[in-house]
C-alpha atoms as a PDB file:
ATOM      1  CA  UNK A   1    -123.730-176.484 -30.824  1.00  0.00           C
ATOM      2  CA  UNK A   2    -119.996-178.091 -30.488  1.00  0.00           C
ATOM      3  CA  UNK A   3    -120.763-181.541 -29.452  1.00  0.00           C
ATOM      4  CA  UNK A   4    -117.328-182.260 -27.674  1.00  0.00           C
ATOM      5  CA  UNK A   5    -117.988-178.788 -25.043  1.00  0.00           C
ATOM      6  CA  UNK A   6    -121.571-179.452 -25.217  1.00  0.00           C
ATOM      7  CA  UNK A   7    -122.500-175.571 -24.811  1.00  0.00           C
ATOM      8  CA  UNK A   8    -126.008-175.343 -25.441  1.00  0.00           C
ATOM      9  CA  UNK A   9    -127.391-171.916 -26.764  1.00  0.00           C
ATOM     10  CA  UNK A  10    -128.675-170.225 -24.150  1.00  0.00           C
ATOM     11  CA  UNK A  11    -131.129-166.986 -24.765  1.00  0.00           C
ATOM     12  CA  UNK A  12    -128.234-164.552 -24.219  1.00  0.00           C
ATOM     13  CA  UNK A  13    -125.575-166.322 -26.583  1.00  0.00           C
ATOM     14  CA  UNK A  14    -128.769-166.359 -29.416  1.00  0.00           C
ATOM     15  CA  UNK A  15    -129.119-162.723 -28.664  1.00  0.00           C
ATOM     16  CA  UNK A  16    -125.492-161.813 -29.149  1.00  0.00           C
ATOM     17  CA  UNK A  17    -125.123-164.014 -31.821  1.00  0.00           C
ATOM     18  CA  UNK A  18    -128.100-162.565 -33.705  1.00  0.00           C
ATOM     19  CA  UNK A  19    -126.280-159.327 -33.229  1.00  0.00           C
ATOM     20  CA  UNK A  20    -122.968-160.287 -34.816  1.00  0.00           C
ATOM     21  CA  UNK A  21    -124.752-161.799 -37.643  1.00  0.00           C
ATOM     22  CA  UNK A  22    -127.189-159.130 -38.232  1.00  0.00           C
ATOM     23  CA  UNK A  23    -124.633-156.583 -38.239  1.00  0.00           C
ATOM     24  CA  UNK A  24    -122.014-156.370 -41.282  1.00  0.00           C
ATOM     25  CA  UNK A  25    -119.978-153.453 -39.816  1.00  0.00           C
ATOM     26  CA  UNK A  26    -117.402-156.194 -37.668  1.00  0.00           C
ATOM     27  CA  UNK A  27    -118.671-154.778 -34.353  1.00  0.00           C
ATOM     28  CA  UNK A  28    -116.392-154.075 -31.057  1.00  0.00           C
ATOM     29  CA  UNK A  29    -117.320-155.942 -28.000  1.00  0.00           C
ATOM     30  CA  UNK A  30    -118.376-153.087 -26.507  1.00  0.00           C
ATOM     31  CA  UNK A  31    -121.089-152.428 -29.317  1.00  0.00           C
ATOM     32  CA  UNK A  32    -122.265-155.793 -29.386  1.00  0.00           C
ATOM     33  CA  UNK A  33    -122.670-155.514 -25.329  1.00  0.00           C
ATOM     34  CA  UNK A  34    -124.313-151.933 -26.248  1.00  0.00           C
ATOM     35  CA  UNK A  35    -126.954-153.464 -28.834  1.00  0.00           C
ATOM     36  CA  UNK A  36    -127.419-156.937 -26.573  1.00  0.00           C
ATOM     37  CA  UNK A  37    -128.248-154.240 -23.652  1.00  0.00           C
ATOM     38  CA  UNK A  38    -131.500-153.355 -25.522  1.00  0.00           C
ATOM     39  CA  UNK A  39    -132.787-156.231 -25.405  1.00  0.00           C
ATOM     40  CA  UNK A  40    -131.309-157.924 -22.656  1.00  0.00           C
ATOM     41  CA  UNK A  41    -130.923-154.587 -20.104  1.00  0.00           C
ATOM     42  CA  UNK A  42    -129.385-156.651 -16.949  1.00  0.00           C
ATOM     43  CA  UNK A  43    -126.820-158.618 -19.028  1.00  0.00           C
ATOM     44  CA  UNK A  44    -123.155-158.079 -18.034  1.00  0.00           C
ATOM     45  CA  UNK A  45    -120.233-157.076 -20.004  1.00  0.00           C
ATOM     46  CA  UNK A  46    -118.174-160.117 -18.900  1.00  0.00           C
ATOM     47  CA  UNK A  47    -120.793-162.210 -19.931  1.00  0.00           C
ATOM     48  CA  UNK A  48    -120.785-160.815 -23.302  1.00  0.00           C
ATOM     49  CA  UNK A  49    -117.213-161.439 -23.468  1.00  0.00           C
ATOM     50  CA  UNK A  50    -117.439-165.337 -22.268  1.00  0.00           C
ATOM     51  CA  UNK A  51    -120.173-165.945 -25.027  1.00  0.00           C
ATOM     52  CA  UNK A  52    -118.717-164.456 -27.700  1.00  0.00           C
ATOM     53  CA  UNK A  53    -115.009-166.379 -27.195  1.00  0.00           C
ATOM     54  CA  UNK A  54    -117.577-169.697 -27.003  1.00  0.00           C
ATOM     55  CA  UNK A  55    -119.356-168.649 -30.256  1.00  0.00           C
ATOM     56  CA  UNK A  56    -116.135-168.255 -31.988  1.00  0.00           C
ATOM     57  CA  UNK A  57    -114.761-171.246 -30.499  1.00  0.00           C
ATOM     58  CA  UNK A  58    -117.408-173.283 -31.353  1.00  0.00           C
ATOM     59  CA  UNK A  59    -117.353-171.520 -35.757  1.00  0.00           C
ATOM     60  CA  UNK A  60    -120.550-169.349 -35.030  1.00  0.00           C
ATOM     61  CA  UNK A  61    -118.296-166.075 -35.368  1.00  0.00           C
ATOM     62  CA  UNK A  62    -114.864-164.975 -35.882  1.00  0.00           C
ATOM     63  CA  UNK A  63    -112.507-162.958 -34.199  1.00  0.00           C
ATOM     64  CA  UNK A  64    -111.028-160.423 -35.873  1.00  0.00           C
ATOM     65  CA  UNK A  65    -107.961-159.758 -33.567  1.00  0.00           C
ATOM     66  CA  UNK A  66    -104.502-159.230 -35.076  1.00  0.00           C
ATOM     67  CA  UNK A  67    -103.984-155.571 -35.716  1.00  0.00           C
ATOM     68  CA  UNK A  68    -106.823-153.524 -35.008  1.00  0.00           C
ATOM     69  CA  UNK A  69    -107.352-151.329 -31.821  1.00  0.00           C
ATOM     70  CA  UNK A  70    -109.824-153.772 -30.346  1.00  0.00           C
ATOM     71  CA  UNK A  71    -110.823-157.143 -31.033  1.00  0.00           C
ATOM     72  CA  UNK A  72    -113.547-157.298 -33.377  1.00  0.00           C
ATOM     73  CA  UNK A  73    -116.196-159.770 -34.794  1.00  0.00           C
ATOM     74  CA  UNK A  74    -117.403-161.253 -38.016  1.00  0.00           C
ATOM     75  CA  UNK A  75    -120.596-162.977 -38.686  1.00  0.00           C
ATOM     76  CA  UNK A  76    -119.458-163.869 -41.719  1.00  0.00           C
ATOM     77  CA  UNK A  77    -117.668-167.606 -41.056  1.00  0.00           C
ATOM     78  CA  UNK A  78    -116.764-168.259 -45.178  1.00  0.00           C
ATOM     79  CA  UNK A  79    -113.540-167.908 -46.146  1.00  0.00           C
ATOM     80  CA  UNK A  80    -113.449-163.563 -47.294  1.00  0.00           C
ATOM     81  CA  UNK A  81    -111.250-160.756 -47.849  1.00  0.00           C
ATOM     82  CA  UNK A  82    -111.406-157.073 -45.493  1.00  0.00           C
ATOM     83  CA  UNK A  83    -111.295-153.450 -46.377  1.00  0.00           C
ATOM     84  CA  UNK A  84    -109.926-151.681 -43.328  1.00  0.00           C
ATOM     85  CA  UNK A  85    -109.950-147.506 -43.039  1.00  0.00           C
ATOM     86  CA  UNK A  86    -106.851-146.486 -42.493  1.00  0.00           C
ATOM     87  CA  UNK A  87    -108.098-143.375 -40.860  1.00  0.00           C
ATOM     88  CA  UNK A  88    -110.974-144.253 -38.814  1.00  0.00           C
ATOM     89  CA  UNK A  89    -110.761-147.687 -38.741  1.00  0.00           C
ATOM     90  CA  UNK A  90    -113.851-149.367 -40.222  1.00  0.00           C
ATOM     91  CA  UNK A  91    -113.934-152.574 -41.699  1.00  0.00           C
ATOM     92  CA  UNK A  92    -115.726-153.919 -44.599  1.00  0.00           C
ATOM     93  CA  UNK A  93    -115.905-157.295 -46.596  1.00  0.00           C
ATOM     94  CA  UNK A  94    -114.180-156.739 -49.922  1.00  0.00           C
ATOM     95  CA  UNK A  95    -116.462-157.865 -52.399  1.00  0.00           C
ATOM     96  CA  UNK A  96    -114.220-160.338 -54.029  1.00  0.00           C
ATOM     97  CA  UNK A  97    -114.043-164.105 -53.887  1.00  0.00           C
ATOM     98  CA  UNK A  98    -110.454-166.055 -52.952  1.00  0.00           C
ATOM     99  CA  UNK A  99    -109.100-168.065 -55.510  1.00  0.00           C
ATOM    100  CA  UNK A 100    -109.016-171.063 -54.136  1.00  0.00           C
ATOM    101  CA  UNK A 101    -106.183-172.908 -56.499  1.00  0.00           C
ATOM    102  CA  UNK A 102    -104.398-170.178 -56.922  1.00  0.00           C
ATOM    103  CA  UNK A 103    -104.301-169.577 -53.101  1.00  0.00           C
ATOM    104  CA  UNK A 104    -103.501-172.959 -52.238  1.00  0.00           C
ATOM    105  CA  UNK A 105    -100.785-173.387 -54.439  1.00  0.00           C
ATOM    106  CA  UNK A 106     -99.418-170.109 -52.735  1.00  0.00           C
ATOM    107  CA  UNK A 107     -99.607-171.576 -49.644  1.00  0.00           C
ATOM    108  CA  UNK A 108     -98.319-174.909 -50.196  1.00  0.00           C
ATOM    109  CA  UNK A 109     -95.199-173.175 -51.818  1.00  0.00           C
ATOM    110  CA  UNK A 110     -94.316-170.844 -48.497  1.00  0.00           C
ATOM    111  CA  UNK A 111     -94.553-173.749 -46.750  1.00  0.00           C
ATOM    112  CA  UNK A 112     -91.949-175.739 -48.425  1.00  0.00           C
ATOM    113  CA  UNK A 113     -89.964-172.667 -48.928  1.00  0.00           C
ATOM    114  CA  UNK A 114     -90.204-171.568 -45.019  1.00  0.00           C
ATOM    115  CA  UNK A 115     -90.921-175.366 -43.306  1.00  0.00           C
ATOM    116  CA  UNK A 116     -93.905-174.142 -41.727  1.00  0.00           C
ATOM    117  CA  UNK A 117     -96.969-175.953 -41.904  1.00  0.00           C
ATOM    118  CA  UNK A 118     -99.100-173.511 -43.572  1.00  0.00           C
ATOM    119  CA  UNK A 119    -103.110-173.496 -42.288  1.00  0.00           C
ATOM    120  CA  UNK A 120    -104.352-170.966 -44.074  1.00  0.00           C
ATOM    121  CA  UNK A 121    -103.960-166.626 -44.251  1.00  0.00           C
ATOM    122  CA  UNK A 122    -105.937-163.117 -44.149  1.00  0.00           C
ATOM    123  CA  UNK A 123    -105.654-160.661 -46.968  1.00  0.00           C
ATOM    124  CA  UNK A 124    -106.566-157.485 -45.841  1.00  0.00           C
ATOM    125  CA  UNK A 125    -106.527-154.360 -47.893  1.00  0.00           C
ATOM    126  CA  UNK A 126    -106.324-150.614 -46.589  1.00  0.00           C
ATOM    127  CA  UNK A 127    -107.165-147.415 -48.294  1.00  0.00           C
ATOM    128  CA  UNK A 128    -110.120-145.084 -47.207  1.00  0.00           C
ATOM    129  CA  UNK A 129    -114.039-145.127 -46.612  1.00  0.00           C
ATOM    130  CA  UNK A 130    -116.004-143.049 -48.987  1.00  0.00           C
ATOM    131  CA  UNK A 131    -116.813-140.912 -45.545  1.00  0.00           C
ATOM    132  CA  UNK A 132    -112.729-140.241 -44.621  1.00  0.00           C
ATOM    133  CA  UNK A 133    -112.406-139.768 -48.675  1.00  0.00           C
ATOM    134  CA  UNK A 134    -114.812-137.096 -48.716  1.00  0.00           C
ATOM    135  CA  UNK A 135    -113.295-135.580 -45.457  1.00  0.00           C
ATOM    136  CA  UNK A 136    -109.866-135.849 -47.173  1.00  0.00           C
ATOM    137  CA  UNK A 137    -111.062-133.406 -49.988  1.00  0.00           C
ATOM    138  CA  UNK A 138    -111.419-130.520 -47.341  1.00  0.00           C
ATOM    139  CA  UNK A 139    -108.072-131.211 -45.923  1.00  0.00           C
ATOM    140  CA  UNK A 140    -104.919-128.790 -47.336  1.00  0.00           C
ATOM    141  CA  UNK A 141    -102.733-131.353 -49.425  1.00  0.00           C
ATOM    142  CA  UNK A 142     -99.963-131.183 -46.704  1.00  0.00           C
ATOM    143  CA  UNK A 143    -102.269-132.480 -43.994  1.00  0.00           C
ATOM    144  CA  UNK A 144    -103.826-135.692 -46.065  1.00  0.00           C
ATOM    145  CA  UNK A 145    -103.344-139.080 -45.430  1.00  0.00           C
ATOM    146  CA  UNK A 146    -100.376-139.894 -48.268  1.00  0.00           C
ATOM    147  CA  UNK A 147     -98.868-137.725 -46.365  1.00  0.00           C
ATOM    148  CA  UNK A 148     -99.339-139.732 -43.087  1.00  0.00           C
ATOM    149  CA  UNK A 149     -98.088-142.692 -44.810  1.00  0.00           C
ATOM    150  CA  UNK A 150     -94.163-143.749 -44.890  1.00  0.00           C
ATOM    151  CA  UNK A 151     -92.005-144.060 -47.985  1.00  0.00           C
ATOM    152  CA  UNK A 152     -89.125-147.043 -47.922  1.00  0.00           C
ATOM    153  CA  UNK A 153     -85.664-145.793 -48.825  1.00  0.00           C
ATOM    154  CA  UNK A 154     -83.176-147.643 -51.097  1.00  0.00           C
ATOM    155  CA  UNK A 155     -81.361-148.692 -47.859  1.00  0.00           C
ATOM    156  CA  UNK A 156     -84.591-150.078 -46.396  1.00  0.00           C
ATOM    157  CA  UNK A 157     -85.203-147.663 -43.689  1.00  0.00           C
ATOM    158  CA  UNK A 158     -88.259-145.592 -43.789  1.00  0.00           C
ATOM    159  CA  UNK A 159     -88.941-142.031 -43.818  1.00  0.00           C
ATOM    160  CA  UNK A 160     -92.146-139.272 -44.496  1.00  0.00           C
ATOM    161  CA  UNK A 161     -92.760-138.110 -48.156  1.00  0.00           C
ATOM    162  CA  UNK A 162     -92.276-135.029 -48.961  1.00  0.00           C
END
């Protein structure tokens, strides 16, 4: 594994790795204890927790953590674009592959423009799953989700659509 911690890869990290990776749907840490359960039935919730901040530390996983209702994780370590449901809250891999030129001149432009050193970014798009879609076709047009959303005024501040 990472050769300067030296964690080795015990049974119970391979199991909740396997689950991560098996499983495209960017699982909760309380799913991935859920699924590691049925196999490993006397395995502890805070030991789920300490493995899977050591398998993202050591680039087995990643944490998806910056704006969704609880920290999530990806098997998927490549560089790749999300889909998040704006109404339910599932997340997807948008099938699309980054630019990399394109991209990297973008970033190596906001960081002479801001003076930050610039280390990478996430791109994530919102709209709806094809479940919350169909559920939004059942919904009276004053109770769907553009109507949930906020419109920007011309002096900046935000208000509901009509």
């Amino acid at each position: 594994m990472n050769q300067e911690k030296n964690y080795r890869m015990t049974h119970q990290r391979e199991m909740i790795l396997e689950v991560v990776q098996k499983n495209h749907s960017h699982l909760t840490a309380d799913e991935i204890y859920d699924r590691v359960r049925k196999k490993l039935p006397r395995i502890s919730m805070g030991t789920v927790y300490r493995n899977l901040d050591i398998l993202a530390s050591c680039g087995f996983i990643k944490k998806l953590q910056p704006g969704y209702a609880q920290m999530r994780f990806d098997g998927n370590t490549r560089d790749h674009y999300h889909v998040v449901c704006m109404r339910c809250g599932k997340i997807g891999d948008a099938q699309i592959e980054p630019l990399d030129n394109t991209l990297e001149n973008l970033e190596n432009a906001l960081g002479n423009l801001t003076s930050y050193g610039i280390f990478g970014h996430n791109l994530e798009f919102v709209g709806l799953c094809p479940n919350c879609m169909e559920l939004e076709k059942d919904l009276p047009d004053d109770q769907q989700t553009n109507q949930l959303m906020m419109e920007v005024t011309e002096d900046g501040s935000q208000r509901k659509p009509n």
